[in-house]
PDB file of N, CA and C in Angstrom:
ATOM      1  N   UNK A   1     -89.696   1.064 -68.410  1.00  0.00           N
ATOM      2  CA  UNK A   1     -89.774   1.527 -67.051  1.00  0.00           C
ATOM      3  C   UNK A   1     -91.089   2.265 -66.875  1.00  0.00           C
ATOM      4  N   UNK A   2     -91.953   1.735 -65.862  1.00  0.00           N
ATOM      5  CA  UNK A   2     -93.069   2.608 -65.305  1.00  0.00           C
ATOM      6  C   UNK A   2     -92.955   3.665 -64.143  1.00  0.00           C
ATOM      7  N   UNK A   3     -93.630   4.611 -64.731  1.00  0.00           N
ATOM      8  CA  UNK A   3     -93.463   5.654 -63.354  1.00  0.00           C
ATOM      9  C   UNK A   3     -94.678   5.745 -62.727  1.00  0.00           C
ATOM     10  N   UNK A   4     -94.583   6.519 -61.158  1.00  0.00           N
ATOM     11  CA  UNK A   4     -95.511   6.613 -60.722  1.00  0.00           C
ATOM     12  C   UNK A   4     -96.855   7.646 -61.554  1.00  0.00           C
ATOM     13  N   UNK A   5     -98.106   7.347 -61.081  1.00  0.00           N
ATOM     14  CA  UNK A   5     -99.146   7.799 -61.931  1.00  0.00           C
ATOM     15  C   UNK A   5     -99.134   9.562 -62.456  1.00  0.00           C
ATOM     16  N   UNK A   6     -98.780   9.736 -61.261  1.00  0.00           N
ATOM     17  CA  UNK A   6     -98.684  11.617 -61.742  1.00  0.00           C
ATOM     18  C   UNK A   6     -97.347  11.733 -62.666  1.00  0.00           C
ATOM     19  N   UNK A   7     -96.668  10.760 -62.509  1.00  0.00           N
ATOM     20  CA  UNK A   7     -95.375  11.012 -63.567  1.00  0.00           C
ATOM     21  C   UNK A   7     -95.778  10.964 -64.912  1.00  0.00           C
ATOM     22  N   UNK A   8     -96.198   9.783 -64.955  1.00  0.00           N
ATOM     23  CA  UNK A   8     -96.858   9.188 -66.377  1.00  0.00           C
ATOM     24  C   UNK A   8     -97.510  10.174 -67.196  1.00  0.00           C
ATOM     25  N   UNK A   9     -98.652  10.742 -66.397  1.00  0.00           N
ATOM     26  CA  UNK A   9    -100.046  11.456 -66.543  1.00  0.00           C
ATOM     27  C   UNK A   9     -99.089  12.929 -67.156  1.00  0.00           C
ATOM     28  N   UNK A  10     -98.191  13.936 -66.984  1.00  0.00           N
ATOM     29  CA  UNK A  10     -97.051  14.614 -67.218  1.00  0.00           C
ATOM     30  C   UNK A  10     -96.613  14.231 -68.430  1.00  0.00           C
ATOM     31  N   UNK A  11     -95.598  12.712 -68.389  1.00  0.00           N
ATOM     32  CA  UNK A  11     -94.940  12.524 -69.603  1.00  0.00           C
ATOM     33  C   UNK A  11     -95.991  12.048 -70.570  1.00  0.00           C
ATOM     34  N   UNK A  12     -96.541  12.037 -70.347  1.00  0.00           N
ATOM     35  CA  UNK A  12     -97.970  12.017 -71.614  1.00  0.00           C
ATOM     36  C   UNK A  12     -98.427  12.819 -72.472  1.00  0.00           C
ATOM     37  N   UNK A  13     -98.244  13.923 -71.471  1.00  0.00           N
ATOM     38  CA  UNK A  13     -98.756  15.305 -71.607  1.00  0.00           C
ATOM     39  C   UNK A  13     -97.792  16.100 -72.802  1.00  0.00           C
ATOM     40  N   UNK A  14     -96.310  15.770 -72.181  1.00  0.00           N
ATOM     41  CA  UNK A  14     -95.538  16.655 -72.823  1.00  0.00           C
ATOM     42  C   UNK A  14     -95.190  15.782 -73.939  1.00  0.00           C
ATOM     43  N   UNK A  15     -95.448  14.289 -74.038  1.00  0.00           N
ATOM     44  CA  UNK A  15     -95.154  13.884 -75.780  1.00  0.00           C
ATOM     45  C   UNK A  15     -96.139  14.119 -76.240  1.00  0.00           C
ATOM     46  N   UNK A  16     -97.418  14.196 -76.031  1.00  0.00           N
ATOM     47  CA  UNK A  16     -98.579  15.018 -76.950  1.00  0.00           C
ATOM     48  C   UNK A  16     -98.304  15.977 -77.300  1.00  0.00           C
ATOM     49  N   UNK A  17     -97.846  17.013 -76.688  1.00  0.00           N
ATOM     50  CA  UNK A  17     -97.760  18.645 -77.022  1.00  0.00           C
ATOM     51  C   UNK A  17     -96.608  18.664 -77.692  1.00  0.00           C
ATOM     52  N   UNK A  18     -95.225  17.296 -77.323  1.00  0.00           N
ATOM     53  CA  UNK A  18     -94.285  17.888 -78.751  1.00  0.00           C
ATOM     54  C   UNK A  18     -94.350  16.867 -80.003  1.00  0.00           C
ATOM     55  N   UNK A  19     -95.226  16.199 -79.924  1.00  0.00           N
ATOM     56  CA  UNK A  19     -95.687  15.283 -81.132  1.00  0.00           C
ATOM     57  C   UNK A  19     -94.588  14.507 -81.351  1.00  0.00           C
ATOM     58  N   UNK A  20     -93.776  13.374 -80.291  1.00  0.00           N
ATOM     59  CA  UNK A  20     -92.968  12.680 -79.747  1.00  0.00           C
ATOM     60  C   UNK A  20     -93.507  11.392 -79.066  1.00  0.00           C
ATOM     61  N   UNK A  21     -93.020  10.242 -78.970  1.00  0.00           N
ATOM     62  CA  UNK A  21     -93.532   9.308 -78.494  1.00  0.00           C
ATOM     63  C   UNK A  21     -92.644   9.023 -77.111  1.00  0.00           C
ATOM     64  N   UNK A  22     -93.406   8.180 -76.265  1.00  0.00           N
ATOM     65  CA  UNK A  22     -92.889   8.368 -74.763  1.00  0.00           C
ATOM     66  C   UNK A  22     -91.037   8.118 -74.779  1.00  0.00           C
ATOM     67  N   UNK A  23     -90.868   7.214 -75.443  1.00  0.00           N
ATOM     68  CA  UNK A  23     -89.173   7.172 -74.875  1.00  0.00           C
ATOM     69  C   UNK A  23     -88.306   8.381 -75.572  1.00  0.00           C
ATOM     70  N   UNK A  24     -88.983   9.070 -76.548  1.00  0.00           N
ATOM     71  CA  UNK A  24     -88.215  10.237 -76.971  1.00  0.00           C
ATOM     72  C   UNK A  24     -88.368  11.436 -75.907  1.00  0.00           C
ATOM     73  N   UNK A  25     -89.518  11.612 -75.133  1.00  0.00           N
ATOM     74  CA  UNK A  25     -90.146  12.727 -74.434  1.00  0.00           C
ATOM     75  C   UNK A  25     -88.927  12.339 -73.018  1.00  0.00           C
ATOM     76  N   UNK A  26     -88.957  10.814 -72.816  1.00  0.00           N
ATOM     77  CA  UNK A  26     -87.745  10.390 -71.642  1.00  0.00           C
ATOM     78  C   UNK A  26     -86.556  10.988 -72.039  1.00  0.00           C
ATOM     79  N   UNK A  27     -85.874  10.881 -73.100  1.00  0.00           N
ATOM     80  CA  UNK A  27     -84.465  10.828 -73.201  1.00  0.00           C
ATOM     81  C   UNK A  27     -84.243  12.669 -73.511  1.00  0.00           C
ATOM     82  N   UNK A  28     -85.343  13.179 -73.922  1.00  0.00           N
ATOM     83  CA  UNK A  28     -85.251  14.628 -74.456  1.00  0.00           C
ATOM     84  C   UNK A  28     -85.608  15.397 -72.377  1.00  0.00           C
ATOM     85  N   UNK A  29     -86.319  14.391 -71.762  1.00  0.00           N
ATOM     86  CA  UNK A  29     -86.127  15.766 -70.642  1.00  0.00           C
ATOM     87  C   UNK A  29     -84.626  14.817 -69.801  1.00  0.00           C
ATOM     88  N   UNK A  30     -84.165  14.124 -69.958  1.00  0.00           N
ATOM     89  CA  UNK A  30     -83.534  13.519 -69.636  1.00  0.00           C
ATOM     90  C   UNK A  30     -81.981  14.291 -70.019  1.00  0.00           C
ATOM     91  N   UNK A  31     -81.994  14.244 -71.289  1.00  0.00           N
ATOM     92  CA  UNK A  31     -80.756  15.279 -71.855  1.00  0.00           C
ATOM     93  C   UNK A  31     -80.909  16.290 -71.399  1.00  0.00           C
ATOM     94  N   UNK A  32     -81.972  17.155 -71.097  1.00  0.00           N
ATOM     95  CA  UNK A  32     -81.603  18.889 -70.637  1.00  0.00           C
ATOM     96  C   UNK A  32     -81.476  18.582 -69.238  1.00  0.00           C
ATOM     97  N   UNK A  33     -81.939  17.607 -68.275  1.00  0.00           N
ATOM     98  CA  UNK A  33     -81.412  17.469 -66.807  1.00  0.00           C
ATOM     99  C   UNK A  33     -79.882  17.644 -67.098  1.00  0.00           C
ATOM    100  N   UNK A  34     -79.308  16.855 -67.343  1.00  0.00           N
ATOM    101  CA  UNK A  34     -77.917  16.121 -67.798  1.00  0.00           C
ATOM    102  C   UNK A  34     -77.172  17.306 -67.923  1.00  0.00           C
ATOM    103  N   UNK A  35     -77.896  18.183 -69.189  1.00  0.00           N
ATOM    104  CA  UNK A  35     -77.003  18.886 -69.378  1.00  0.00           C
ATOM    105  C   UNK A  35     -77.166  20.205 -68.570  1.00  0.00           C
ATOM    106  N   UNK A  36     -78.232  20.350 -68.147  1.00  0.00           N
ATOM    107  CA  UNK A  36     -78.181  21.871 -66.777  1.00  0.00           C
ATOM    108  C   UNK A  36     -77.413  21.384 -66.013  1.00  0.00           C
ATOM    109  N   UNK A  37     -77.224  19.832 -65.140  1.00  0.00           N
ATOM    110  CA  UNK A  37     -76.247  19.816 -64.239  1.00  0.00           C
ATOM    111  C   UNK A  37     -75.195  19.758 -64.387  1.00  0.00           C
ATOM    112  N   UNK A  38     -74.808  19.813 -66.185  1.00  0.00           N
ATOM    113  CA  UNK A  38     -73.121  20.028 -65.935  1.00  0.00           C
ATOM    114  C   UNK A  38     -72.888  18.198 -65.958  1.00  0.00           C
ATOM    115  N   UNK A  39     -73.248  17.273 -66.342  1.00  0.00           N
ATOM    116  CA  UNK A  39     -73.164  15.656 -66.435  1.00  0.00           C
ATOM    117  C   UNK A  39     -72.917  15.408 -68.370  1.00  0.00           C
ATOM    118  N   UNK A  40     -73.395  16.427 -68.503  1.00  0.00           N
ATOM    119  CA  UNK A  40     -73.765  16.269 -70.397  1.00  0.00           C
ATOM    120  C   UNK A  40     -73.261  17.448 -71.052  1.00  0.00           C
ATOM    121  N   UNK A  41     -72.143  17.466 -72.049  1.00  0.00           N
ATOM    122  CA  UNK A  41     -71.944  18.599 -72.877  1.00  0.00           C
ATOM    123  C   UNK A  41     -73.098  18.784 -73.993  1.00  0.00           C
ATOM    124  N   UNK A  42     -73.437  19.960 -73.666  1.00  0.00           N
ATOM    125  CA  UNK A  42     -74.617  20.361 -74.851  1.00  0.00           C
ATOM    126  C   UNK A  42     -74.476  20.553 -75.902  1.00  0.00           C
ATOM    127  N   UNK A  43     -72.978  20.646 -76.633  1.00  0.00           N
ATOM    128  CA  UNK A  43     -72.311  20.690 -77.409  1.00  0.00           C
ATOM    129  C   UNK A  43     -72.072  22.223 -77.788  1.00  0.00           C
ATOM    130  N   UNK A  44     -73.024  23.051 -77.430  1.00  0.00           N
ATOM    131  CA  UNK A  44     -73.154  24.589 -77.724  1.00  0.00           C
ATOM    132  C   UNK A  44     -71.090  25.133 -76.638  1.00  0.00           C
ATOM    133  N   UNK A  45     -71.289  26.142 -77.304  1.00  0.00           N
ATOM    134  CA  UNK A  45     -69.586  26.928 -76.282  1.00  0.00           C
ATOM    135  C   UNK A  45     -70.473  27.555 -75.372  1.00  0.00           C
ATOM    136  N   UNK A  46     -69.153  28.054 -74.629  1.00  0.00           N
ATOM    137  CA  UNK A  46     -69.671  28.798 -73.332  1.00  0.00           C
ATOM    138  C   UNK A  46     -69.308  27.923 -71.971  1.00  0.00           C
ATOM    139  N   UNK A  47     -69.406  28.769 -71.055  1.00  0.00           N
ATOM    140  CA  UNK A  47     -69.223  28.407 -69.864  1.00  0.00           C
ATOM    141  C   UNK A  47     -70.819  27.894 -69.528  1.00  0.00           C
ATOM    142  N   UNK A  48     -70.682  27.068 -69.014  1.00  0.00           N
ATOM    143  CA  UNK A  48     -72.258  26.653 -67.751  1.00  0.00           C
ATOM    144  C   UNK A  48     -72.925  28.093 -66.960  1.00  0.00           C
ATOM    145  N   UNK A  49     -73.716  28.698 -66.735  1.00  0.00           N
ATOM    146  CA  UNK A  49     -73.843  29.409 -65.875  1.00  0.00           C
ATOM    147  C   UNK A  49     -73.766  29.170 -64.475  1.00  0.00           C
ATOM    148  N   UNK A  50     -73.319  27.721 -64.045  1.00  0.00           N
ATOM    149  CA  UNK A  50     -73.104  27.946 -62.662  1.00  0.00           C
ATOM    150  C   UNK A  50     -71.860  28.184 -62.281  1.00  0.00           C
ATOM    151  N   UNK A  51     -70.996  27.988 -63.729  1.00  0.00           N
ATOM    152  CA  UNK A  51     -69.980  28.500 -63.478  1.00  0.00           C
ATOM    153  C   UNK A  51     -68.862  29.909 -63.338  1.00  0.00           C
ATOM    154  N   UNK A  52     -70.218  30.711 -63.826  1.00  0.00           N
ATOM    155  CA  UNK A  52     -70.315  32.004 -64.251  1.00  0.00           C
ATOM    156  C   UNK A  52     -69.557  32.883 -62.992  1.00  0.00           C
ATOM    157  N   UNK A  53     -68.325  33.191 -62.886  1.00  0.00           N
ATOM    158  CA  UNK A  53     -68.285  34.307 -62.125  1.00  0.00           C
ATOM    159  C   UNK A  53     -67.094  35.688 -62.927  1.00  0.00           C
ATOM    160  N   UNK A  54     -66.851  36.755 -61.614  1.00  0.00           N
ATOM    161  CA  UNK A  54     -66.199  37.701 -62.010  1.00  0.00           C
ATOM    162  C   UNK A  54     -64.741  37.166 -62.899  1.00  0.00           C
ATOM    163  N   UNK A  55     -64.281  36.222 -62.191  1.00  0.00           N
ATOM    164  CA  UNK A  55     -62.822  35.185 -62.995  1.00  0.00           C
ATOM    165  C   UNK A  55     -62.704  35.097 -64.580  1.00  0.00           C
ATOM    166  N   UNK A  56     -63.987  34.766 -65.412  1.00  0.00           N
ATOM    167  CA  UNK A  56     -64.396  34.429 -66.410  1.00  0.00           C
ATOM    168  C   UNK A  56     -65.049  35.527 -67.314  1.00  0.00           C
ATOM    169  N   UNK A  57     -65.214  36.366 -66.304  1.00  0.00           N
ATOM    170  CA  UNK A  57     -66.331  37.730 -67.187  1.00  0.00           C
ATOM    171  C   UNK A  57     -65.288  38.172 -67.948  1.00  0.00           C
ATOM    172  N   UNK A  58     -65.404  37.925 -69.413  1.00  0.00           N
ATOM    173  CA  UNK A  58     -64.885  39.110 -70.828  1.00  0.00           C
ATOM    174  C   UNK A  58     -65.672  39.820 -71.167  1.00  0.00           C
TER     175      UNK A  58
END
């Protein structure tokens, strides 16, 4: 899959800086989307913080 140019020019950027090649740099910002929205268990415990309220506070 190609992205538009400023996308590319980005995911380039950030598999250089984590010494990763492009479909790992995809699937690695891809998993923390996933899992901030609550779509992906991160496997870590805990509540989500969006789920965070007074109900839940120990």
């Amino acid at each position: 899959m190609n992205f538009n140019e400023d996308i590319e020019t980005a995911l380039a950027a950030f598999a250089q800086e984590a010494s990763i090649g492009r479909d790992e740099a995809i699937q690695r910002i891809l998993r923390e989307w996933l899992v901030k929205e609550g779509f992906l268990f991160s496997g870590e415990e805990g509540i989500h913080p969006d789920k965070l309220n007074a109900s839940n506070d120990d």
